[in-house]
C-alpha atoms as a PDB file:
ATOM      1  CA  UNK A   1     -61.294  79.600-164.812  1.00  0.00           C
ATOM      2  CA  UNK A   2     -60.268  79.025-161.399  1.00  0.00           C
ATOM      3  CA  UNK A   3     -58.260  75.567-161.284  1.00  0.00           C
ATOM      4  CA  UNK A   4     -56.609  76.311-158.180  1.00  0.00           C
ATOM      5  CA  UNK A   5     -52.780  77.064-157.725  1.00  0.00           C
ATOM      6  CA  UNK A   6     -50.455  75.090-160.552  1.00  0.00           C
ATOM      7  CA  UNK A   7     -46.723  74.734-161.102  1.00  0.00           C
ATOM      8  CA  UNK A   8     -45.634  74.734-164.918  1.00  0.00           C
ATOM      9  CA  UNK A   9     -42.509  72.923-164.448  1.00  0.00           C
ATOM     10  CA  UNK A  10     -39.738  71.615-166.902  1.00  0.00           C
ATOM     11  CA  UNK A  11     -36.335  69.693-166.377  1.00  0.00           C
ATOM     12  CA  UNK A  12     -33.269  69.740-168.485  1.00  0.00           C
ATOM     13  CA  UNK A  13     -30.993  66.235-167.806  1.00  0.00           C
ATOM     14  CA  UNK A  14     -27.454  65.474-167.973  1.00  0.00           C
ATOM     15  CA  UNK A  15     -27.664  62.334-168.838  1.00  0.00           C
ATOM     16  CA  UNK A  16     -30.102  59.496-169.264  1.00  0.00           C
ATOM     17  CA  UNK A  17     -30.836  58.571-165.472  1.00  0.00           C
ATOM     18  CA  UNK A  18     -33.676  59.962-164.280  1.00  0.00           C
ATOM     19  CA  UNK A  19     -32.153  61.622-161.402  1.00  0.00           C
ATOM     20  CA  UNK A  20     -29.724  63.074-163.927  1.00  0.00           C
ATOM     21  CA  UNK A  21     -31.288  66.935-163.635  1.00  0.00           C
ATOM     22  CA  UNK A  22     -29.193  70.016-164.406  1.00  0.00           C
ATOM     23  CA  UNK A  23     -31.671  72.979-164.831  1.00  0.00           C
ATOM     24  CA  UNK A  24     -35.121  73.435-164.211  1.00  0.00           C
ATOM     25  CA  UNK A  25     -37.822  76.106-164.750  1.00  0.00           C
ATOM     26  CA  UNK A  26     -40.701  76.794-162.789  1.00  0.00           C
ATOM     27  CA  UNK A  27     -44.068  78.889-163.958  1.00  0.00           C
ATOM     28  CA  UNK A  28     -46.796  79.478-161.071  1.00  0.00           C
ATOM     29  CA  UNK A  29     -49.993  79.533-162.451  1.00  0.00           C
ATOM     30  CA  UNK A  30     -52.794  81.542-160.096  1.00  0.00           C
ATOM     31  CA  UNK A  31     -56.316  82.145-161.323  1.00  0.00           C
ATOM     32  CA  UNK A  32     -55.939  81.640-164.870  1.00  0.00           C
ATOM     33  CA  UNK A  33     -52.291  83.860-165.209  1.00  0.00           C
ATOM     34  CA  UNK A  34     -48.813  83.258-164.784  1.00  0.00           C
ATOM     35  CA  UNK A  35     -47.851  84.861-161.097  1.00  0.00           C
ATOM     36  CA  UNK A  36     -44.313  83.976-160.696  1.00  0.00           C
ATOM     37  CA  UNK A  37     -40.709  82.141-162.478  1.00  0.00           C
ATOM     38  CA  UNK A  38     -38.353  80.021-161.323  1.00  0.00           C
ATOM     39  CA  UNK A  39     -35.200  78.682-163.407  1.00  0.00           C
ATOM     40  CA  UNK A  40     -32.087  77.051-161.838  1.00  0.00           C
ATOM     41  CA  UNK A  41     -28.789  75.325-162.714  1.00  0.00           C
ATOM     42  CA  UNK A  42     -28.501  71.804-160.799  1.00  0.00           C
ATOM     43  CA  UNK A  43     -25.239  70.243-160.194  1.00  0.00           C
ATOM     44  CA  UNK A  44     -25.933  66.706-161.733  1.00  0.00           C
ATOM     45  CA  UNK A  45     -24.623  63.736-159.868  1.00  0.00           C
ATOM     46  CA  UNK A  46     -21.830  63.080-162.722  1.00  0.00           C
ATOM     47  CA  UNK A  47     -19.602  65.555-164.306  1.00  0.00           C
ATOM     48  CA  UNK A  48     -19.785  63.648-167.557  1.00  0.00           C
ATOM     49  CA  UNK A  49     -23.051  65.922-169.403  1.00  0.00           C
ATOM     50  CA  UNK A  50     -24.420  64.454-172.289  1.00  0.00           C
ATOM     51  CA  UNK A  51     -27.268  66.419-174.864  1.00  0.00           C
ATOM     52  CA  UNK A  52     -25.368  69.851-174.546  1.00  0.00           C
ATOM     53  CA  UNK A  53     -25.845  69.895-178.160  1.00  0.00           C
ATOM     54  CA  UNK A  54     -29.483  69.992-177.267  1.00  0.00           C
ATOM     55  CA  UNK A  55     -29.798  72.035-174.254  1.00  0.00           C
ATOM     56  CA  UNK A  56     -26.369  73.806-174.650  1.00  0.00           C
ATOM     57  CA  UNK A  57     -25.081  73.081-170.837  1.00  0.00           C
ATOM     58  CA  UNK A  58     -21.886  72.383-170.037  1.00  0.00           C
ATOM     59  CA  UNK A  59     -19.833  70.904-167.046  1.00  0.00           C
ATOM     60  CA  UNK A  60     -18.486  74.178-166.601  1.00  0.00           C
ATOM     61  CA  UNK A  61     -21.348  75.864-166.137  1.00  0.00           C
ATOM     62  CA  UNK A  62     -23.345  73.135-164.044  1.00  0.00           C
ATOM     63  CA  UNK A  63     -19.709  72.519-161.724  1.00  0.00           C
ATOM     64  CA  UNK A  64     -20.531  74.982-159.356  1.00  0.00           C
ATOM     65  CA  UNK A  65     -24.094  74.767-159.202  1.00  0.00           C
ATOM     66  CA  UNK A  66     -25.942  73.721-155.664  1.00  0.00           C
ATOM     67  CA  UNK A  67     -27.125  69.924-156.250  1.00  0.00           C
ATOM     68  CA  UNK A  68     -30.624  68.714-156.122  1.00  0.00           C
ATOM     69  CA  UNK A  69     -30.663  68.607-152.110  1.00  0.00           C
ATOM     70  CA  UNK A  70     -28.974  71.991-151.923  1.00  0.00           C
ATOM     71  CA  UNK A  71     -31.588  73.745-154.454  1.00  0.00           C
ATOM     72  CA  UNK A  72     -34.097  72.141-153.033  1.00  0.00           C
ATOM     73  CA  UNK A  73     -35.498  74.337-150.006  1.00  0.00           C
ATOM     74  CA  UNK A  74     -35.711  77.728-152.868  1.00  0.00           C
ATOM     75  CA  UNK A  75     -37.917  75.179-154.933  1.00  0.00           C
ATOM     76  CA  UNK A  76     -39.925  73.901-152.317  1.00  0.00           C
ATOM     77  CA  UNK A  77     -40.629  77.410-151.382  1.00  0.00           C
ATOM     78  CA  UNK A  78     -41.694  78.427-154.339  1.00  0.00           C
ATOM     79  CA  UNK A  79     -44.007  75.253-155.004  1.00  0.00           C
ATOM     80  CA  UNK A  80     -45.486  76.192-152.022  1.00  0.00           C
ATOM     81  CA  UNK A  81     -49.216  76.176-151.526  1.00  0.00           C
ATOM     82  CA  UNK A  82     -49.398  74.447-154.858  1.00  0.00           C
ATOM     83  CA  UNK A  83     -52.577  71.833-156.068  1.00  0.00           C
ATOM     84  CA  UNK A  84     -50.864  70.556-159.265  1.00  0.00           C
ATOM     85  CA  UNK A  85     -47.918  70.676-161.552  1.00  0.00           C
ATOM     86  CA  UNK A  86     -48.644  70.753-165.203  1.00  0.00           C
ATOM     87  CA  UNK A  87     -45.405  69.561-167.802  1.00  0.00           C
ATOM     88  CA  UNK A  88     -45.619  69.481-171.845  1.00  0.00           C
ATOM     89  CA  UNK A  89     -44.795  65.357-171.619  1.00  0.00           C
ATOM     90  CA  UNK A  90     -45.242  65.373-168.269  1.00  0.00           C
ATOM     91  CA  UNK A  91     -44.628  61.500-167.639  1.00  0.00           C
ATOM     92  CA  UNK A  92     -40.358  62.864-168.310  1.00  0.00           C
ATOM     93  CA  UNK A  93     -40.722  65.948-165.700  1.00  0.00           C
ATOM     94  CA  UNK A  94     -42.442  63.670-163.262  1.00  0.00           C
ATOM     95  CA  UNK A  95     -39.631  60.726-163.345  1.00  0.00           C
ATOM     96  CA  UNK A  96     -37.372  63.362-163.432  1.00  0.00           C
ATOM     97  CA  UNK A  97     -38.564  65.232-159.930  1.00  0.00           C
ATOM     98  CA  UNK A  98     -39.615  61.840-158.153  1.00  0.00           C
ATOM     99  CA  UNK A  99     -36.115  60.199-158.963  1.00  0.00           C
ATOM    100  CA  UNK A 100     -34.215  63.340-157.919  1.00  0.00           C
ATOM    101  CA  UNK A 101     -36.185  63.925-154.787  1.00  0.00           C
ATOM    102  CA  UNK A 102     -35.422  60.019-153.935  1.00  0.00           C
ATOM    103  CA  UNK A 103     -31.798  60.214-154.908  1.00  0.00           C
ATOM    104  CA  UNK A 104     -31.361  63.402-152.407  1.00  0.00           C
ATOM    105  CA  UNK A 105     -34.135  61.496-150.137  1.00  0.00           C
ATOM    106  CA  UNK A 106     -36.561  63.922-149.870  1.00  0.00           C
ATOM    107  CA  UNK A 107     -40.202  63.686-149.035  1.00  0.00           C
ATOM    108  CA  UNK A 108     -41.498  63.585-153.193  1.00  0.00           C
ATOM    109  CA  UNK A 109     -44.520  66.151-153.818  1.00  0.00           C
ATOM    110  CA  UNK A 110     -47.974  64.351-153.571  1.00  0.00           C
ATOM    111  CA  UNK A 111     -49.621  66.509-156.231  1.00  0.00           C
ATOM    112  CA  UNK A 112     -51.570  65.283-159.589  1.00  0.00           C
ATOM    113  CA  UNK A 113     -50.019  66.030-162.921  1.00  0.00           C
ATOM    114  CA  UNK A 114     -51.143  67.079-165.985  1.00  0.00           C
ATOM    115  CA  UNK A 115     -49.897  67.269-169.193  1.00  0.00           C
ATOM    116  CA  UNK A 116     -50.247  69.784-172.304  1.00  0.00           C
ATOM    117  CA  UNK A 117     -48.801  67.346-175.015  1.00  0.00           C
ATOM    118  CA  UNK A 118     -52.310  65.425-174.043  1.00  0.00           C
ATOM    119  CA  UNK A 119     -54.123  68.158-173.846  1.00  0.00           C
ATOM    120  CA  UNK A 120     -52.535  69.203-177.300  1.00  0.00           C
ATOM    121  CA  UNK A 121     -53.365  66.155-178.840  1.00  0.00           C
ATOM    122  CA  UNK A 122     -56.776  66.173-177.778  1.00  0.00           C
ATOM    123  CA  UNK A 123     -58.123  69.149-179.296  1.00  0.00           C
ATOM    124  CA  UNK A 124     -55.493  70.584-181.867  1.00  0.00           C
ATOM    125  CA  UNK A 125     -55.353  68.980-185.117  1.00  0.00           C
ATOM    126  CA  UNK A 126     -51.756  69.137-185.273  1.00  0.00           C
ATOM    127  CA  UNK A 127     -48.918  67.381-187.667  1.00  0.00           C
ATOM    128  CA  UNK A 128     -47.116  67.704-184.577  1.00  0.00           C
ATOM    129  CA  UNK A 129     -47.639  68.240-181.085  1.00  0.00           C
ATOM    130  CA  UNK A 130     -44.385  68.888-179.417  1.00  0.00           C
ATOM    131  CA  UNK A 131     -43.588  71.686-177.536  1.00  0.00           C
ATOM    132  CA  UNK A 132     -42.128  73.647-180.673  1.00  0.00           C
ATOM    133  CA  UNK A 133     -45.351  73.063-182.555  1.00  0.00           C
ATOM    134  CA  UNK A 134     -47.894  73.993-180.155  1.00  0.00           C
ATOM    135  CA  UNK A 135     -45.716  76.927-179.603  1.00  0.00           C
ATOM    136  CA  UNK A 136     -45.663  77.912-183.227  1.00  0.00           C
ATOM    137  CA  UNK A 137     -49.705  77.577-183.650  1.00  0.00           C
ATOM    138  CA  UNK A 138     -50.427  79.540-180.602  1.00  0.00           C
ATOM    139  CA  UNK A 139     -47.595  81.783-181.423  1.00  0.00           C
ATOM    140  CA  UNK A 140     -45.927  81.927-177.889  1.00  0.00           C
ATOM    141  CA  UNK A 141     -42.092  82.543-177.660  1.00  0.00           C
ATOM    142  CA  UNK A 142     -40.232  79.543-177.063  1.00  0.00           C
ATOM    143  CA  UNK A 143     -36.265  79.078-176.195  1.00  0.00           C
ATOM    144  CA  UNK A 144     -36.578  75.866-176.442  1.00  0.00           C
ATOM    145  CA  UNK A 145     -34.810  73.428-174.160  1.00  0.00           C
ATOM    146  CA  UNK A 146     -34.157  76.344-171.701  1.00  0.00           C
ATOM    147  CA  UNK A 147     -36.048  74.918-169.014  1.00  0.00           C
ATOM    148  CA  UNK A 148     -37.150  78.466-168.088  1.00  0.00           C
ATOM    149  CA  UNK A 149     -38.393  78.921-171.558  1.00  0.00           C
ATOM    150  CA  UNK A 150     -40.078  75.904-171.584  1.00  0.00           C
ATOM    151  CA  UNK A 151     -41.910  76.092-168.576  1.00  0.00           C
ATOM    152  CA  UNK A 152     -43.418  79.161-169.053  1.00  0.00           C
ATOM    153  CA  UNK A 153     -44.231  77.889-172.805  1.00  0.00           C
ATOM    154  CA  UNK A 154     -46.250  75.244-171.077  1.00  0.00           C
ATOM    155  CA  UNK A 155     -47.782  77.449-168.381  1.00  0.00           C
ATOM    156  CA  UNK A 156     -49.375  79.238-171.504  1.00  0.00           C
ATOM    157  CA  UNK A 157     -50.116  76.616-173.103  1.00  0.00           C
ATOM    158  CA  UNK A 158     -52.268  74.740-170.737  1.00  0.00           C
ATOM    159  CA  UNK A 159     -54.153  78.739-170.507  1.00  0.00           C
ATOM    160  CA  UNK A 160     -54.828  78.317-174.028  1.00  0.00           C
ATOM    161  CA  UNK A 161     -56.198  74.953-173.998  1.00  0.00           C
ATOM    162  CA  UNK A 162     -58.388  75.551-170.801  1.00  0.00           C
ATOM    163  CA  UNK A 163     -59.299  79.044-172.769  1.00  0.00           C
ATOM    164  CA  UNK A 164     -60.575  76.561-175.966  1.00  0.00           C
ATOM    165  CA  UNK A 165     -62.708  74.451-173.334  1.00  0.00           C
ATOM    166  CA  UNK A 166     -60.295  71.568-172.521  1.00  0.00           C
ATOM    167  CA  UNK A 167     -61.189  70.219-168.865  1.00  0.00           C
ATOM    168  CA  UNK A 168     -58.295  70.008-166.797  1.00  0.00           C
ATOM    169  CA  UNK A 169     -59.346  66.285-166.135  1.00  0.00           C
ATOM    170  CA  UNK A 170     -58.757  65.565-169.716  1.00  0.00           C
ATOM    171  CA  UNK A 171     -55.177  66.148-169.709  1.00  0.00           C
ATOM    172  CA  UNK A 172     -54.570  64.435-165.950  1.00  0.00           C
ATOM    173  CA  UNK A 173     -51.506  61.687-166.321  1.00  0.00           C
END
């Protein structure tokens, strides 16, 4: 399997703007295995953080953090050379990195997404198919809401669902 170079990626918000990022994770994905991680704090643009309870990320800890433009350069580097990014409900990771690269106006990455909650749905017969779920049937270790965690959780699942025959096409956004 040989779908190019990918970037699992995952955001973790402050808030409910799109632009609103405070962590991300990053998973490159070279012939069929993970290669290399990424996982950063973001300074959000407010200092008023909402779904700690979820994510457990504080003002505190973000304060001090380089923002979106700042962190952007070690991100871009390491997305570099990349054909596709690949998110489990990849429509939220997408808003989240186009609004952030327009808020800091940067050039936003041209590349297709896909996502695993479609692929998920497409060929597990699941109760559920959230990123817990699919973690628990495939059995792959999951922080979840650590956007480190959950990228690489989706960089093995989207191996898994290519490994069961899924076409990459079939989970395109």
């Amino acid at each position: 399997m040989s779908d190019g170079v990918g970037i699992a990626i995952d955001f973790e918000t402050s808030g409910r703007a799109a632009g609103s990022a405070c962590a991300v994770g990053m998973v490159r994905l070279e012939a069929g295995r993970v290669t290399e991680r990424f996982y950063a704090l973001i300074r959000p643009p407010s200092s008023r953080v909402y779904f700690t309870e979820i994510h457990g990320l504080t003002w505190a800890m973000l304060r001090d953090a380089p923002s979106f433009a700042e962190r952007w350069p070690e991100m871009a580097a390491f997305m570099a050379g990349a054909d596709w990014f690949v998110a489990h409900n990849a429509s939220f990771d997408r808003r989240v990195l186009m609004a952030c690269c327009r808020d800091a106006r940067l050039a936003e990455p041209r590349l297709p997404f896909y996502c695993t909650l479609k692929g998920a749905r497409r060929c597990l017969p699941l109760p559920s198919h959230r990123l817990s779920s699919v973690c628990a049937h495939f059995q792959i270790p999951l922080c979840h809401h650590h956007a480190g965690s959950d990228a690489e959780a989706c960089a093995e699942i989207y191996l898994r669902l290519r490994a069961l025959g899924l076409e990459q096409a079939r989970m395109k956004l």
